[in-house]
C-alpha atoms as a PDB file:
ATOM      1  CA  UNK A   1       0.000   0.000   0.000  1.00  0.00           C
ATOM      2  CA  UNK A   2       1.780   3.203  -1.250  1.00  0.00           C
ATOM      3  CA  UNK A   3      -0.886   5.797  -0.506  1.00  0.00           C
ATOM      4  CA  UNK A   4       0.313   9.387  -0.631  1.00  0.00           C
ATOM      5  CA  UNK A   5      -0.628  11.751   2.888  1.00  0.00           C
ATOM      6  CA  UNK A   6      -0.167  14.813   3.007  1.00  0.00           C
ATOM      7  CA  UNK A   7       0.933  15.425   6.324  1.00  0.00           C
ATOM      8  CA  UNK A   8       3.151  12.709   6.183  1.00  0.00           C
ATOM      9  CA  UNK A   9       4.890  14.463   3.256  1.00  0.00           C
ATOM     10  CA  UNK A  10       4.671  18.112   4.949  1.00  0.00           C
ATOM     11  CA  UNK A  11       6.590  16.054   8.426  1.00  0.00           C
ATOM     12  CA  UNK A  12       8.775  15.103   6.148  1.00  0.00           C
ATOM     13  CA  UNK A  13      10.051  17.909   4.655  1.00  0.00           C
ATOM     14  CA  UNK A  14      10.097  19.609   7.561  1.00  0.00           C
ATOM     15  CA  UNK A  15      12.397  17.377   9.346  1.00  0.00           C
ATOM     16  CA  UNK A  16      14.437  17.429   5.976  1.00  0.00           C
ATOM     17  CA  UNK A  17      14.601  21.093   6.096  1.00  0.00           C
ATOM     18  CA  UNK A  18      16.248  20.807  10.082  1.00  0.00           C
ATOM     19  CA  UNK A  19      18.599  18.517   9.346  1.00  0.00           C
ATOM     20  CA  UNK A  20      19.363  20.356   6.305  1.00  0.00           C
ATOM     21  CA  UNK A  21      20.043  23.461   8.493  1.00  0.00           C
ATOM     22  CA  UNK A  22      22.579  21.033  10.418  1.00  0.00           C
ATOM     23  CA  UNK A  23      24.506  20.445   6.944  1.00  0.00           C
ATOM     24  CA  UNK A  24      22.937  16.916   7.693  1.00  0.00           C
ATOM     25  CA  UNK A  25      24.415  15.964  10.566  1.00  0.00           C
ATOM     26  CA  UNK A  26      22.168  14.261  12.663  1.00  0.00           C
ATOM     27  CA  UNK A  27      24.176  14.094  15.513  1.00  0.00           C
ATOM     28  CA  UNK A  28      25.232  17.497  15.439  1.00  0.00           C
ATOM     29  CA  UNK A  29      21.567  18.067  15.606  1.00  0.00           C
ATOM     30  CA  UNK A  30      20.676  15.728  18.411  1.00  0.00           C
ATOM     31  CA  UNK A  31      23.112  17.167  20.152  1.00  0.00           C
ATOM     32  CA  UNK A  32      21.597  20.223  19.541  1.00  0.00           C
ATOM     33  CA  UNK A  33      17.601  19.671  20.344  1.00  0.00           C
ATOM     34  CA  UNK A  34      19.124  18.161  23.574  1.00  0.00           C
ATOM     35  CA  UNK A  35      20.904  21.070  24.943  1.00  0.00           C
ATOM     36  CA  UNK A  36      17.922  23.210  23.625  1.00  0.00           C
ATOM     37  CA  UNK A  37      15.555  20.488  25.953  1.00  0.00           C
ATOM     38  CA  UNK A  38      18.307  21.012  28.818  1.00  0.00           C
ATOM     39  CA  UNK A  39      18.198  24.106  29.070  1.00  0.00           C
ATOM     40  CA  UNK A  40      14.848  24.806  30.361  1.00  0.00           C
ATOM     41  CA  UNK A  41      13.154  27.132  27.594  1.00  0.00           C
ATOM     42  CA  UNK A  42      11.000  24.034  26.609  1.00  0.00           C
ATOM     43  CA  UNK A  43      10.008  20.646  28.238  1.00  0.00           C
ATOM     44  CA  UNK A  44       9.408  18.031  25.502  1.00  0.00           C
ATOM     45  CA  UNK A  45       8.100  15.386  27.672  1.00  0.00           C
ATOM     46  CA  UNK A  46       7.480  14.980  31.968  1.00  0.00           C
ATOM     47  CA  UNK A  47       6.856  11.809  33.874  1.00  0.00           C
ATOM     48  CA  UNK A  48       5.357  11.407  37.056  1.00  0.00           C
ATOM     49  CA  UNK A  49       8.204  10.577  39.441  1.00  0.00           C
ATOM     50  CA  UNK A  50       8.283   7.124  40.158  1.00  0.00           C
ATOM     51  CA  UNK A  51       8.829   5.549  44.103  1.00  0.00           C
ATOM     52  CA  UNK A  52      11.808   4.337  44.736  1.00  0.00           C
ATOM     53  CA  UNK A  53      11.809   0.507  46.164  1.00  0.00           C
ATOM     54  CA  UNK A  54      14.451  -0.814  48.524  1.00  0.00           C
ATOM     55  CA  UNK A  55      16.107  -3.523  46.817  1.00  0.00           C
ATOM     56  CA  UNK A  56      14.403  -2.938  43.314  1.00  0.00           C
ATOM     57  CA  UNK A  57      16.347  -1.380  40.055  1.00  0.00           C
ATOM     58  CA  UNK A  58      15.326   2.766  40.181  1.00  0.00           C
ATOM     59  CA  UNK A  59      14.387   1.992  36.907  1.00  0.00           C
ATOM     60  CA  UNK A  60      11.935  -0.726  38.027  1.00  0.00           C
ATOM     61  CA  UNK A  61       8.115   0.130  37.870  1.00  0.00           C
ATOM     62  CA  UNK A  62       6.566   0.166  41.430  1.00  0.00           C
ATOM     63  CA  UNK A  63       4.741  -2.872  42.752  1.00  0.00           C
ATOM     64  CA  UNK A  64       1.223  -2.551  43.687  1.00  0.00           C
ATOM     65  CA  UNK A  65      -1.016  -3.763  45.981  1.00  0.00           C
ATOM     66  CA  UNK A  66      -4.128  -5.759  44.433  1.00  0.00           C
ATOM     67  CA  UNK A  67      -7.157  -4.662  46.396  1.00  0.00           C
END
């Protein structure tokens, strides 16, 4: 299936266009959009903080009680 979307196309070229402006180097731009995120002027993405477990990775998802 091959179908043509628009917005696909328009993300596309977009992102083309960024990386482009980073003589298309992506990790030039990572770099980049990370320091940008770092620095405080925008939050991409937040996550409720998670409870820490003794013994458990602090990566772990917390165990919960079945009612």
């Amino acid at each position: 299936m091959n179908m043509k979307n628009e917005i696909i196309d328009e993300i596309r070229k977009h992102r083309a266009m960024i990386l482009e402006s980073f003589d298309g180097d992506i990790e030039k731009m990572m770099l980049a959009m990370m320091a940008k995120q770092s620095s405080g002027e925008h939050r991409v993405v937040t996550f409720k903080k998670k409870e820490s477990q003794q013994g458990v990775a602090i990566n772990a998802y917390p165990l919960h009680k079945q009612a």
